[in-house]
PDB file of N, CA and C in Angstrom:
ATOM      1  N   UNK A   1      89.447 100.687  90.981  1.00  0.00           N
ATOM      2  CA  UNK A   1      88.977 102.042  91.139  1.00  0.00           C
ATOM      3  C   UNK A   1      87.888 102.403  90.125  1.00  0.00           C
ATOM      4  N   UNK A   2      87.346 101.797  89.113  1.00  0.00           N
ATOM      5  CA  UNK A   2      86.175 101.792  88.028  1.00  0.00           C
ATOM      6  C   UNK A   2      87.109 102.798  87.254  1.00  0.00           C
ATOM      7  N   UNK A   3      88.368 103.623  86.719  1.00  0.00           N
ATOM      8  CA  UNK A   3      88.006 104.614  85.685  1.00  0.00           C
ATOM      9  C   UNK A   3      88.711 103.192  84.712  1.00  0.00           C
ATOM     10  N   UNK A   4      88.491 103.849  83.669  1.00  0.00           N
ATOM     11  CA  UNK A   4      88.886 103.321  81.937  1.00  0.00           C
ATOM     12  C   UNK A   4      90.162 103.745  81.705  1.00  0.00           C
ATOM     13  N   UNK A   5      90.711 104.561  82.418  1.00  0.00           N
ATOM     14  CA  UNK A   5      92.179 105.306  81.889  1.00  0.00           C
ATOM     15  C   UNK A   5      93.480 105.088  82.905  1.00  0.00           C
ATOM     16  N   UNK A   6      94.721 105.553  82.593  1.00  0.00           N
ATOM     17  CA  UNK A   6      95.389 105.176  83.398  1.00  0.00           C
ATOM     18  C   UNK A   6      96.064 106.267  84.274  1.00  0.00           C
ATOM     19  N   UNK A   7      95.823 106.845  85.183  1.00  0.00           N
ATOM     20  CA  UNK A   7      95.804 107.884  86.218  1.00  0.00           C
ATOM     21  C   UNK A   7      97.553 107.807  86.620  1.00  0.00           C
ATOM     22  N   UNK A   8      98.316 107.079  86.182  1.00  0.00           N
ATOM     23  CA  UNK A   8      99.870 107.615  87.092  1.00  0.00           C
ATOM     24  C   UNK A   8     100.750 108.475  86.477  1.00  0.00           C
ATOM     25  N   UNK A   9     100.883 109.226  86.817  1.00  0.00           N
ATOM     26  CA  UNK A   9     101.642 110.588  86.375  1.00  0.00           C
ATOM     27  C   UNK A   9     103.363 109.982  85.644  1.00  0.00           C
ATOM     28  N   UNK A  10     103.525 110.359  84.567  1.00  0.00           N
ATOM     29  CA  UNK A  10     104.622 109.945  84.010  1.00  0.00           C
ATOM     30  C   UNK A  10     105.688 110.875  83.848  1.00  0.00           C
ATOM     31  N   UNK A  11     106.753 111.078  83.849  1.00  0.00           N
ATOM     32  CA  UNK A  11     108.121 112.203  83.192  1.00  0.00           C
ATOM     33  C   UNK A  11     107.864 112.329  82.115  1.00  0.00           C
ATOM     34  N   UNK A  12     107.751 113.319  81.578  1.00  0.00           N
ATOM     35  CA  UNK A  12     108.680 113.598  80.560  1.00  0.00           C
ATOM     36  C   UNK A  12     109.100 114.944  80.173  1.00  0.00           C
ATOM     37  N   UNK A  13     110.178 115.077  79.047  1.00  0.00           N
ATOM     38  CA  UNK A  13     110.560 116.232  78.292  1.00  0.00           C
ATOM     39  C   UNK A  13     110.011 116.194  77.454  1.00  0.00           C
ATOM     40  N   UNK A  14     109.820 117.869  77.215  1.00  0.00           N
ATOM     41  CA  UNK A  14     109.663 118.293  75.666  1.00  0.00           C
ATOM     42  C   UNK A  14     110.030 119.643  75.940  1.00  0.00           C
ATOM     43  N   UNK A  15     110.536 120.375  74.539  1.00  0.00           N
ATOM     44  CA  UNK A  15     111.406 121.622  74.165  1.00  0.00           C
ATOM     45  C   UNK A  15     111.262 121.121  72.914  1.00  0.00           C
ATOM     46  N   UNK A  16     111.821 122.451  72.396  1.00  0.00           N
ATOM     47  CA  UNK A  16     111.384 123.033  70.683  1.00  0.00           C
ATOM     48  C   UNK A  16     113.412 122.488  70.156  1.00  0.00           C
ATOM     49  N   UNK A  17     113.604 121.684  68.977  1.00  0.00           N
ATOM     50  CA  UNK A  17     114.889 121.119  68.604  1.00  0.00           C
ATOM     51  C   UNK A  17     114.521 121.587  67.070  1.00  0.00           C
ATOM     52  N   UNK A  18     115.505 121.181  66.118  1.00  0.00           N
ATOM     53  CA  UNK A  18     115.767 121.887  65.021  1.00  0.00           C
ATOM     54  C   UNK A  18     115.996 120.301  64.348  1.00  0.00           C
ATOM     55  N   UNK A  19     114.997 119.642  64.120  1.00  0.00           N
ATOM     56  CA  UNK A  19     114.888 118.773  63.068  1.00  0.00           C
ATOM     57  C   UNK A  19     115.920 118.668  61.981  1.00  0.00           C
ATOM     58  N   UNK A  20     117.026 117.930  61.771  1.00  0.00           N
ATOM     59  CA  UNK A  20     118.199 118.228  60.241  1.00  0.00           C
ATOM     60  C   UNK A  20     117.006 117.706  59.175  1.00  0.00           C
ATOM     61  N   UNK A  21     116.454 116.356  60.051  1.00  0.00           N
ATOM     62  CA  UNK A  21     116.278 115.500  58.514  1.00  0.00           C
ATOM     63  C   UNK A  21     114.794 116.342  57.970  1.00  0.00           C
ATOM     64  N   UNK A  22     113.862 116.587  58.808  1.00  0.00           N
ATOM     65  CA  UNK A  22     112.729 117.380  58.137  1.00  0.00           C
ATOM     66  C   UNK A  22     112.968 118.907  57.695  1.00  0.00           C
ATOM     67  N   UNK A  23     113.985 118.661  58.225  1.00  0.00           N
ATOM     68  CA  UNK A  23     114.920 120.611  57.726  1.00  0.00           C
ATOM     69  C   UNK A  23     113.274 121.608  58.324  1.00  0.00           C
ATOM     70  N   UNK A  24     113.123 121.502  59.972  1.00  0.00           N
ATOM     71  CA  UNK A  24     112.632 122.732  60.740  1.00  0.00           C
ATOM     72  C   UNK A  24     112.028 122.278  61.951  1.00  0.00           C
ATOM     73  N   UNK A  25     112.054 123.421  62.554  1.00  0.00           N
ATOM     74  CA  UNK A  25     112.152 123.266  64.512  1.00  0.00           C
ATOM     75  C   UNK A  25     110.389 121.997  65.073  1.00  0.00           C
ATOM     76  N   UNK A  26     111.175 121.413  65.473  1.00  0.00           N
ATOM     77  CA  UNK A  26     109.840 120.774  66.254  1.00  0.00           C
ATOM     78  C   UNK A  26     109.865 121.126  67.685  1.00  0.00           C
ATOM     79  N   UNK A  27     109.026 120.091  68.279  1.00  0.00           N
ATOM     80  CA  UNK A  27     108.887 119.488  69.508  1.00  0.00           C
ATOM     81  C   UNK A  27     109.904 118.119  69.977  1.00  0.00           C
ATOM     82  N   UNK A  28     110.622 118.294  70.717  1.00  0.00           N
ATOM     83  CA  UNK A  28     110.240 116.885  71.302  1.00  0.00           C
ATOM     84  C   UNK A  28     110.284 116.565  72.098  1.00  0.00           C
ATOM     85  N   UNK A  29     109.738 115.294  72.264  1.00  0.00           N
ATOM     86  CA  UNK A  29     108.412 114.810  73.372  1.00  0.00           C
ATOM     87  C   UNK A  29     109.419 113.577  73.727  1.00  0.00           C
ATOM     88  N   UNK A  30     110.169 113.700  75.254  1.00  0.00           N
ATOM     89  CA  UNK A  30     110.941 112.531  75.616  1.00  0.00           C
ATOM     90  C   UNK A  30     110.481 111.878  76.654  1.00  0.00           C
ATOM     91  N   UNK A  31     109.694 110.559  77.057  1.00  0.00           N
ATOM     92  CA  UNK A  31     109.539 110.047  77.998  1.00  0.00           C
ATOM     93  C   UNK A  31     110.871 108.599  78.106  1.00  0.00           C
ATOM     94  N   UNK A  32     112.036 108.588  77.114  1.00  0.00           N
ATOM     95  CA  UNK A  32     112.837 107.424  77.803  1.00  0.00           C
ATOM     96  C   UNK A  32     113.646 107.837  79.207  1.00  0.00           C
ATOM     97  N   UNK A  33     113.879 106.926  79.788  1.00  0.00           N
ATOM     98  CA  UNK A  33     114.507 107.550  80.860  1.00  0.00           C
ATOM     99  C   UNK A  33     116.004 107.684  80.467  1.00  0.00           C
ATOM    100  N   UNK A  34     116.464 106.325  79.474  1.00  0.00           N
ATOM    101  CA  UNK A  34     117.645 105.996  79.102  1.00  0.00           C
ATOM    102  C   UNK A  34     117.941 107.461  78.238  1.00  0.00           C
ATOM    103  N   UNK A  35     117.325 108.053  77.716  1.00  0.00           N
ATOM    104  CA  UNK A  35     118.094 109.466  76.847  1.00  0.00           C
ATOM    105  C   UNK A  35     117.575 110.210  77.120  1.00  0.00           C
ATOM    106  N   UNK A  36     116.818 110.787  78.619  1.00  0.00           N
ATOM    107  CA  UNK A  36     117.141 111.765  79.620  1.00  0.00           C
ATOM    108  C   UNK A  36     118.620 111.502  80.143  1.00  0.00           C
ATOM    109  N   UNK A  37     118.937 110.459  80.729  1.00  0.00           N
ATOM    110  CA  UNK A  37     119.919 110.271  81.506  1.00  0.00           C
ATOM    111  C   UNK A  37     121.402 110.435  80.635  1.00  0.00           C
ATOM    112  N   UNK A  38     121.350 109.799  79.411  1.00  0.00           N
ATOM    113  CA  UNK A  38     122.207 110.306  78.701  1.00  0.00           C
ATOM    114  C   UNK A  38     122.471 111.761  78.041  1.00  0.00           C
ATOM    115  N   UNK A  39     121.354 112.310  78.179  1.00  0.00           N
ATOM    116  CA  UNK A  39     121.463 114.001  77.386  1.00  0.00           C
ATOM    117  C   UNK A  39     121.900 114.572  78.880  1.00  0.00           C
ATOM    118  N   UNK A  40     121.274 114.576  80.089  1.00  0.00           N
ATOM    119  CA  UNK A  40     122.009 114.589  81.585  1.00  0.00           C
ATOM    120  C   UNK A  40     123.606 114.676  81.468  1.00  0.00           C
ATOM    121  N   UNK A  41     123.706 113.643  81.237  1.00  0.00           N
ATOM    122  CA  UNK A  41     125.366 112.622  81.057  1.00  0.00           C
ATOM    123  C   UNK A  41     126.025 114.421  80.622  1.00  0.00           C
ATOM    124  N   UNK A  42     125.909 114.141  79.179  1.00  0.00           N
ATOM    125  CA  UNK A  42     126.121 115.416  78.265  1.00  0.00           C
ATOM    126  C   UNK A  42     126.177 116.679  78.821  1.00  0.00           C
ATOM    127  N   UNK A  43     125.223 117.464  79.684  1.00  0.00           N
ATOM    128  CA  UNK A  43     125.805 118.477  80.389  1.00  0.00           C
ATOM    129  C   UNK A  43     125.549 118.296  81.319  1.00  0.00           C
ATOM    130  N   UNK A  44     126.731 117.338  82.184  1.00  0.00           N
ATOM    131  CA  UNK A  44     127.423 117.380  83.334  1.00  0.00           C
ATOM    132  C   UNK A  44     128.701 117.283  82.919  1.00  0.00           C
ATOM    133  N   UNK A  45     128.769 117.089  81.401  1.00  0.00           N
ATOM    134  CA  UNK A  45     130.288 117.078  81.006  1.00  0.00           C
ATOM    135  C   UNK A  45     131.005 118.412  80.589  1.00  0.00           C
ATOM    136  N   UNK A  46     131.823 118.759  80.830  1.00  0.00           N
ATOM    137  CA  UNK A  46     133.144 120.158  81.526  1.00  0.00           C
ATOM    138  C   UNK A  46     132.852 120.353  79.920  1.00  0.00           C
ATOM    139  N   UNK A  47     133.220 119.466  78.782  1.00  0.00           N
ATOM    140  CA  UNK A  47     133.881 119.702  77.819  1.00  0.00           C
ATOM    141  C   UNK A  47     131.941 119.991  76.413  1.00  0.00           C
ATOM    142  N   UNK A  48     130.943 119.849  77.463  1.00  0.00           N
ATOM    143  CA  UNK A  48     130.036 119.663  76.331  1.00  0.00           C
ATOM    144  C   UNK A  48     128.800 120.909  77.041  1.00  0.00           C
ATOM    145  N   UNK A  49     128.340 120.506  78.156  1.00  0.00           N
ATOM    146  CA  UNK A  49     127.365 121.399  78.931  1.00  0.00           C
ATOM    147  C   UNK A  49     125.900 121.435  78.476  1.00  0.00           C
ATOM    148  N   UNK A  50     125.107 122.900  78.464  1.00  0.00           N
ATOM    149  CA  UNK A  50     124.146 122.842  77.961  1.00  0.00           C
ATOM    150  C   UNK A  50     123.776 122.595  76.419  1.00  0.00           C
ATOM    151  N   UNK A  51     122.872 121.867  75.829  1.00  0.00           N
ATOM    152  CA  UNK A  51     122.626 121.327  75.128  1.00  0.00           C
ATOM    153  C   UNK A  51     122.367 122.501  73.965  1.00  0.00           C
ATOM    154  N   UNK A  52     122.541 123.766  74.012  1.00  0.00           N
ATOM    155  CA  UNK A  52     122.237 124.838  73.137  1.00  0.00           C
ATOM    156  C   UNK A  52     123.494 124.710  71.793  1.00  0.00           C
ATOM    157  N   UNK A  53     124.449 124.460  72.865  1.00  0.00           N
ATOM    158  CA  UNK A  53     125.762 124.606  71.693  1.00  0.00           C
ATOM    159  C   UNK A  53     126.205 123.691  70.847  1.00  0.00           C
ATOM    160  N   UNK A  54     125.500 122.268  70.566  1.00  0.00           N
ATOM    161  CA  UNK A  54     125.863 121.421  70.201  1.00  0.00           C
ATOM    162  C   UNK A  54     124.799 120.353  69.625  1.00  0.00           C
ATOM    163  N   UNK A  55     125.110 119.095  68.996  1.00  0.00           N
ATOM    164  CA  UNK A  55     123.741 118.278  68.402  1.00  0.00           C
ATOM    165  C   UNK A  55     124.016 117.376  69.054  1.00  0.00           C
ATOM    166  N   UNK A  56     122.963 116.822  69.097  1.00  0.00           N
ATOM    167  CA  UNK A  56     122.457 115.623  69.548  1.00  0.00           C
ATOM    168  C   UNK A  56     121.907 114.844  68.353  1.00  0.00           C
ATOM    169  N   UNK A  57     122.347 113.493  68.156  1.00  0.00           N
ATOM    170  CA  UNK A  57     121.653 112.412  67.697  1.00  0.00           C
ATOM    171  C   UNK A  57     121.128 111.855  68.238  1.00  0.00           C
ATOM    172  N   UNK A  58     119.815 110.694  68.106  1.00  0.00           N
ATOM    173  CA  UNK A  58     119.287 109.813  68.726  1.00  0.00           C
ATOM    174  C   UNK A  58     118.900 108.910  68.015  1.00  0.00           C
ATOM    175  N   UNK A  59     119.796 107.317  68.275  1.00  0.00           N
ATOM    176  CA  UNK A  59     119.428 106.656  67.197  1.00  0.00           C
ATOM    177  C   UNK A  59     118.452 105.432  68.292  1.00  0.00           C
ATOM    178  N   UNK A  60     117.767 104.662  67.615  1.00  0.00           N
ATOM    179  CA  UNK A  60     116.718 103.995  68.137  1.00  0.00           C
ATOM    180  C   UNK A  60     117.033 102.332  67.167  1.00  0.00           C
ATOM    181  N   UNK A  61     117.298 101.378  67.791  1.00  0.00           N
ATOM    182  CA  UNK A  61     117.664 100.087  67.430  1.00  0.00           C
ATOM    183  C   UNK A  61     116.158  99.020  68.268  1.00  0.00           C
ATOM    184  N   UNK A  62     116.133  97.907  67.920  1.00  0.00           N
ATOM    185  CA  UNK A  62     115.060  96.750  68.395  1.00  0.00           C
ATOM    186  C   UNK A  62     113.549  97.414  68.224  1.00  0.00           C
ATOM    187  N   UNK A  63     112.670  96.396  68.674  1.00  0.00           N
ATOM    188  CA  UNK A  63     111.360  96.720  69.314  1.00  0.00           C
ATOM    189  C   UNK A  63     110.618  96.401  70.035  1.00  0.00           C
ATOM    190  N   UNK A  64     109.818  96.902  70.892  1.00  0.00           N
ATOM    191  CA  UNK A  64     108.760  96.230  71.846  1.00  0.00           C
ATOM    192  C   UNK A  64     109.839  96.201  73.130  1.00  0.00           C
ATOM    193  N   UNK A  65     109.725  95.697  74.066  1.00  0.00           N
ATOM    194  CA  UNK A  65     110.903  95.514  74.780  1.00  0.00           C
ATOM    195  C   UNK A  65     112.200  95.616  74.714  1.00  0.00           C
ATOM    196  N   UNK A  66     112.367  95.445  73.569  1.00  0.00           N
ATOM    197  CA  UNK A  66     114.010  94.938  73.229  1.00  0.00           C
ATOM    198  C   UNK A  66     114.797  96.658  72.477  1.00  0.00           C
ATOM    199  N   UNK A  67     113.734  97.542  72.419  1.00  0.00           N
ATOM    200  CA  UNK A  67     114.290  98.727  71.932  1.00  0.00           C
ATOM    201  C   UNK A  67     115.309  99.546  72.912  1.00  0.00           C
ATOM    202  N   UNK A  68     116.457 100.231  72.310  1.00  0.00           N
ATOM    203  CA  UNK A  68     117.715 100.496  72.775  1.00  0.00           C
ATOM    204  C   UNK A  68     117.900 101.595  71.808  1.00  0.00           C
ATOM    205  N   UNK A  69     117.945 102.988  73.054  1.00  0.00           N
ATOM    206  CA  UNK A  69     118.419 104.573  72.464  1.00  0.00           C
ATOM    207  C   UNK A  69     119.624 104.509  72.571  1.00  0.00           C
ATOM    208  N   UNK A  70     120.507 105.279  71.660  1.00  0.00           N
ATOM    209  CA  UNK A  70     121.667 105.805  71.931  1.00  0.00           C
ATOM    210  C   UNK A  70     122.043 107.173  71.664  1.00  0.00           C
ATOM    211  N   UNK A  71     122.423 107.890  72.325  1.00  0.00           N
ATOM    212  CA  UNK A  71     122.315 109.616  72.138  1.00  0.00           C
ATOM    213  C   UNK A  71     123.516 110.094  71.930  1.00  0.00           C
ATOM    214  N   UNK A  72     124.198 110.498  70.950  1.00  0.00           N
ATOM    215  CA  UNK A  72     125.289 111.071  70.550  1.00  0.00           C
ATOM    216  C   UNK A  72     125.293 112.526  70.232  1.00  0.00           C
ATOM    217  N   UNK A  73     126.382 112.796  70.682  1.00  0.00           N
ATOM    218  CA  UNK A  73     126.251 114.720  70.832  1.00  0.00           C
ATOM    219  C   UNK A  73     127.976 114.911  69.701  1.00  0.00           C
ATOM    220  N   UNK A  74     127.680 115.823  68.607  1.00  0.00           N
ATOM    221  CA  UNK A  74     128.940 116.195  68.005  1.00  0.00           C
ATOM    222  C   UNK A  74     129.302 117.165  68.835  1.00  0.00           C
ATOM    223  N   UNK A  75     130.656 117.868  68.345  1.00  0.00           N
ATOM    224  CA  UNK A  75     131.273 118.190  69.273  1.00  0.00           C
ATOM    225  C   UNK A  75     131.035 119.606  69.384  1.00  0.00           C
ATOM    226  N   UNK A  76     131.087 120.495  70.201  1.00  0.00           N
ATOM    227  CA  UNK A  76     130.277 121.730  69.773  1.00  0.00           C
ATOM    228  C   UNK A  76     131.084 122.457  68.731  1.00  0.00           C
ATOM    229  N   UNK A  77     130.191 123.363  68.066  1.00  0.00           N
ATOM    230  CA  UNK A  77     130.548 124.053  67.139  1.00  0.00           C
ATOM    231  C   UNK A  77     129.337 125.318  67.022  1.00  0.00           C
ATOM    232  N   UNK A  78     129.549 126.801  66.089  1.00  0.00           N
ATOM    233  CA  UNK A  78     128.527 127.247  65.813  1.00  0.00           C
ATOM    234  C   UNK A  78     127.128 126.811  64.752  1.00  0.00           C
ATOM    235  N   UNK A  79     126.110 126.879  65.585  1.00  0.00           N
ATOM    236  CA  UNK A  79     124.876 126.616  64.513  1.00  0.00           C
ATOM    237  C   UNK A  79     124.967 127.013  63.117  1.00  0.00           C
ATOM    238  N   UNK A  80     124.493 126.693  62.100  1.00  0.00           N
ATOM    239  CA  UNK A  80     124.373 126.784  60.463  1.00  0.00           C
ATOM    240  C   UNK A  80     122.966 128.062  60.515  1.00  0.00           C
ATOM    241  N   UNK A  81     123.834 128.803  59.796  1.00  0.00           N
ATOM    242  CA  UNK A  81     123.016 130.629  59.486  1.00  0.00           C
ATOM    243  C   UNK A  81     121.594 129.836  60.097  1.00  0.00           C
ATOM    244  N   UNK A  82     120.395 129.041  58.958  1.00  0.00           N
ATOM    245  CA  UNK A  82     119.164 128.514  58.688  1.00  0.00           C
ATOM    246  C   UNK A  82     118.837 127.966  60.121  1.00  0.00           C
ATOM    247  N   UNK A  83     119.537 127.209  60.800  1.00  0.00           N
ATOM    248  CA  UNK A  83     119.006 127.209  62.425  1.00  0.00           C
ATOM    249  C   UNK A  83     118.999 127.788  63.477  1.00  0.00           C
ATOM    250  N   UNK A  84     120.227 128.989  63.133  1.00  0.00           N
ATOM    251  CA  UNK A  84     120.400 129.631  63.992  1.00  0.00           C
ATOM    252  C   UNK A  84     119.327 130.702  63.613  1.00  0.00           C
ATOM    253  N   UNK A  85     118.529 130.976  62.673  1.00  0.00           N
ATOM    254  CA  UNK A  85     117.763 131.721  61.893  1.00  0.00           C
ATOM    255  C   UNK A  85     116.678 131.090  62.832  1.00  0.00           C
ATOM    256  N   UNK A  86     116.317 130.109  62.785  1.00  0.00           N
ATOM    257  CA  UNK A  86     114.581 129.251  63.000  1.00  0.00           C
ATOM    258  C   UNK A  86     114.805 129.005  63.759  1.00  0.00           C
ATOM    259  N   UNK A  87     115.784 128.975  65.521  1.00  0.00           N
ATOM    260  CA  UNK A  87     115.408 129.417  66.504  1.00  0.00           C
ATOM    261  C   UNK A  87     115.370 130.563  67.099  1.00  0.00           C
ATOM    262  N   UNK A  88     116.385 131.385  66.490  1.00  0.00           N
ATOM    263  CA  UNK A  88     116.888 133.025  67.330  1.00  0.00           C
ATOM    264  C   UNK A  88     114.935 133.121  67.882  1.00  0.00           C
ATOM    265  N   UNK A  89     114.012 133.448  67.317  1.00  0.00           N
ATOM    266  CA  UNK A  89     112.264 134.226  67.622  1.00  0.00           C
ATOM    267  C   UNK A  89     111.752 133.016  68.085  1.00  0.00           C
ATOM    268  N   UNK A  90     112.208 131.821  68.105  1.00  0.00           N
ATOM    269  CA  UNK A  90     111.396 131.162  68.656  1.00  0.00           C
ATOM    270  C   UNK A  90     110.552 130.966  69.927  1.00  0.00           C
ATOM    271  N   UNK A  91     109.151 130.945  69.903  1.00  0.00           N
ATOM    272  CA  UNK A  91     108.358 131.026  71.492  1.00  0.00           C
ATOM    273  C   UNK A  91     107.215 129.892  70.990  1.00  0.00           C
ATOM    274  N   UNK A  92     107.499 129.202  72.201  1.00  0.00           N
ATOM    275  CA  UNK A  92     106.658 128.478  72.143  1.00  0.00           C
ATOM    276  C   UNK A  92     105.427 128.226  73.380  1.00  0.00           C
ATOM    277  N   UNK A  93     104.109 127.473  73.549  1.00  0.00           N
ATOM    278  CA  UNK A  93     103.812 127.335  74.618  1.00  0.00           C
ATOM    279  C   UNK A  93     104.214 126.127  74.784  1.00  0.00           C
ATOM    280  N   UNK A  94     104.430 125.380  75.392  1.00  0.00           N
ATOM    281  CA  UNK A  94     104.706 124.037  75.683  1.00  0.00           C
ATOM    282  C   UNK A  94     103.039 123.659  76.644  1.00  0.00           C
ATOM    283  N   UNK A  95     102.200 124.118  77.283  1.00  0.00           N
ATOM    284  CA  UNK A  95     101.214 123.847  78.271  1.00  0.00           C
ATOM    285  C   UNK A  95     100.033 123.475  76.529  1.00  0.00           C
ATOM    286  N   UNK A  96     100.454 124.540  75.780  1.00  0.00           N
ATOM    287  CA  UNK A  96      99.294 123.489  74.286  1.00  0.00           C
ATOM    288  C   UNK A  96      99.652 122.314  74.125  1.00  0.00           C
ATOM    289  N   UNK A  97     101.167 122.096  74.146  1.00  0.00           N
ATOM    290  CA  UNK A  97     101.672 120.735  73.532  1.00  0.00           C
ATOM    291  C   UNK A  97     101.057 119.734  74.458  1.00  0.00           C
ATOM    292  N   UNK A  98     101.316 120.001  75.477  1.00  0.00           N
ATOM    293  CA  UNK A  98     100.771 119.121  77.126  1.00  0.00           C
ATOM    294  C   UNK A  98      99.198 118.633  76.633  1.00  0.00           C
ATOM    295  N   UNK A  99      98.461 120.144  76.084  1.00  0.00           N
ATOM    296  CA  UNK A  99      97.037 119.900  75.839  1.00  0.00           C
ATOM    297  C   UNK A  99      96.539 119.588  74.762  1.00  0.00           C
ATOM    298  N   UNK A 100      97.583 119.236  73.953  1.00  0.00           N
ATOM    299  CA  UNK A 100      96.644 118.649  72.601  1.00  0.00           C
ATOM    300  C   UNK A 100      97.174 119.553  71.949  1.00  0.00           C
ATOM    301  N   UNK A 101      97.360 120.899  71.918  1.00  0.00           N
ATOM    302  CA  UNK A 101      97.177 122.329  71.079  1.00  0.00           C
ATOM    303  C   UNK A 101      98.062 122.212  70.283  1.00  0.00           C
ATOM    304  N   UNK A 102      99.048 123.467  69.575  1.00  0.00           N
ATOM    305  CA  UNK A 102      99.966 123.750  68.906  1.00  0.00           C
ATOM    306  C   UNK A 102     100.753 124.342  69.525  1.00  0.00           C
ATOM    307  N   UNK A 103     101.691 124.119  69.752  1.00  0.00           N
ATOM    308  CA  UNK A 103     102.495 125.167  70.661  1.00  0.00           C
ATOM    309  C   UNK A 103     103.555 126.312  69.933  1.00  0.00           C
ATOM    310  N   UNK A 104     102.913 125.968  68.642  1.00  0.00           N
ATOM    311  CA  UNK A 104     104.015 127.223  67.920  1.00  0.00           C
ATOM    312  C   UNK A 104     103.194 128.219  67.627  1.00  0.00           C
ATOM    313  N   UNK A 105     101.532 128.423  68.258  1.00  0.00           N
ATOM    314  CA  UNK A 105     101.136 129.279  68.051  1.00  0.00           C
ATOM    315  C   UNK A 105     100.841 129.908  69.568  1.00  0.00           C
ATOM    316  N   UNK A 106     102.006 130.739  69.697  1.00  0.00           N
ATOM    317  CA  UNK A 106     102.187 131.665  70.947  1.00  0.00           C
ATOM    318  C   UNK A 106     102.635 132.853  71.096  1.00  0.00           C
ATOM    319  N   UNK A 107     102.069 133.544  72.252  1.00  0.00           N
ATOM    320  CA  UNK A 107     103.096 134.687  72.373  1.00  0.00           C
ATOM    321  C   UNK A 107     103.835 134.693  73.682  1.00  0.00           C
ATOM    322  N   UNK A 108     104.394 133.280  74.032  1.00  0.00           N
ATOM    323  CA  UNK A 108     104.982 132.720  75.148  1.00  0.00           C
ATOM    324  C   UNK A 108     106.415 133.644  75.151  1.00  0.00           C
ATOM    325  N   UNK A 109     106.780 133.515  76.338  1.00  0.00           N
ATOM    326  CA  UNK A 109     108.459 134.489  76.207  1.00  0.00           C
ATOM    327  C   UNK A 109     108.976 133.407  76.199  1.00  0.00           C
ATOM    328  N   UNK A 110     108.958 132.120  75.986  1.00  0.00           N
ATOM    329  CA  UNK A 110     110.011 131.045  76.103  1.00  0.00           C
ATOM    330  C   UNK A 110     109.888 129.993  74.640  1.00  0.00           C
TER     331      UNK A 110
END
């Protein structure tokens, strides 16, 4: 087809999460399929649901091919004052993140 780039439309997630180890809210940007399907897993389960009430780990083992996610959710509990603080106002755009931009500079309702 002559272009230089690669034109096939890919999945992914991204939403605004609450970083422990950098201690504050990011992005993140998920194209595995393996921890979509497992955060999925997670709320379809009776005892866990939407992902608001609870953490998620994601640990990342191998490389190149051989890399292997594993997504662990503690068990729910209430958020800690400081996160529940640095999301309560949170708005983000997510269509900057898409474009290069910043997406924490918005006056998005979401």
């Amino acid at each position: 087809n002559g272009n230089d780039f690669d034109t096939k439309v890919k999945l992914f997630w991204a939403f605004g999460v609450y970083n422990y180890k950098a201690d504050e809210v990011q992005i993140l940007h998920l194209t595995q399929a393996s921890i979509r399907n497992a955060i999925l897993a997670y709320i379809d389960d009776e005892d866990f649901g939407e992902p608001q009430g609870y953490d998620l780990t994601i640990k990342r083992s191998g490389q190149g091919m051989e890399t292997e996610y594993l997504v662990l959710a503690s068990p729910p509990k209430e958020p800690k004052k400081e996160v529940a603080e640095a999301l309560q106002d949170l708005k983000l755009d997510l269509s900057k993140h898409i474009n290069g931009g910043n997406p924490f500079e918005s006056n998005a309702p979401f």
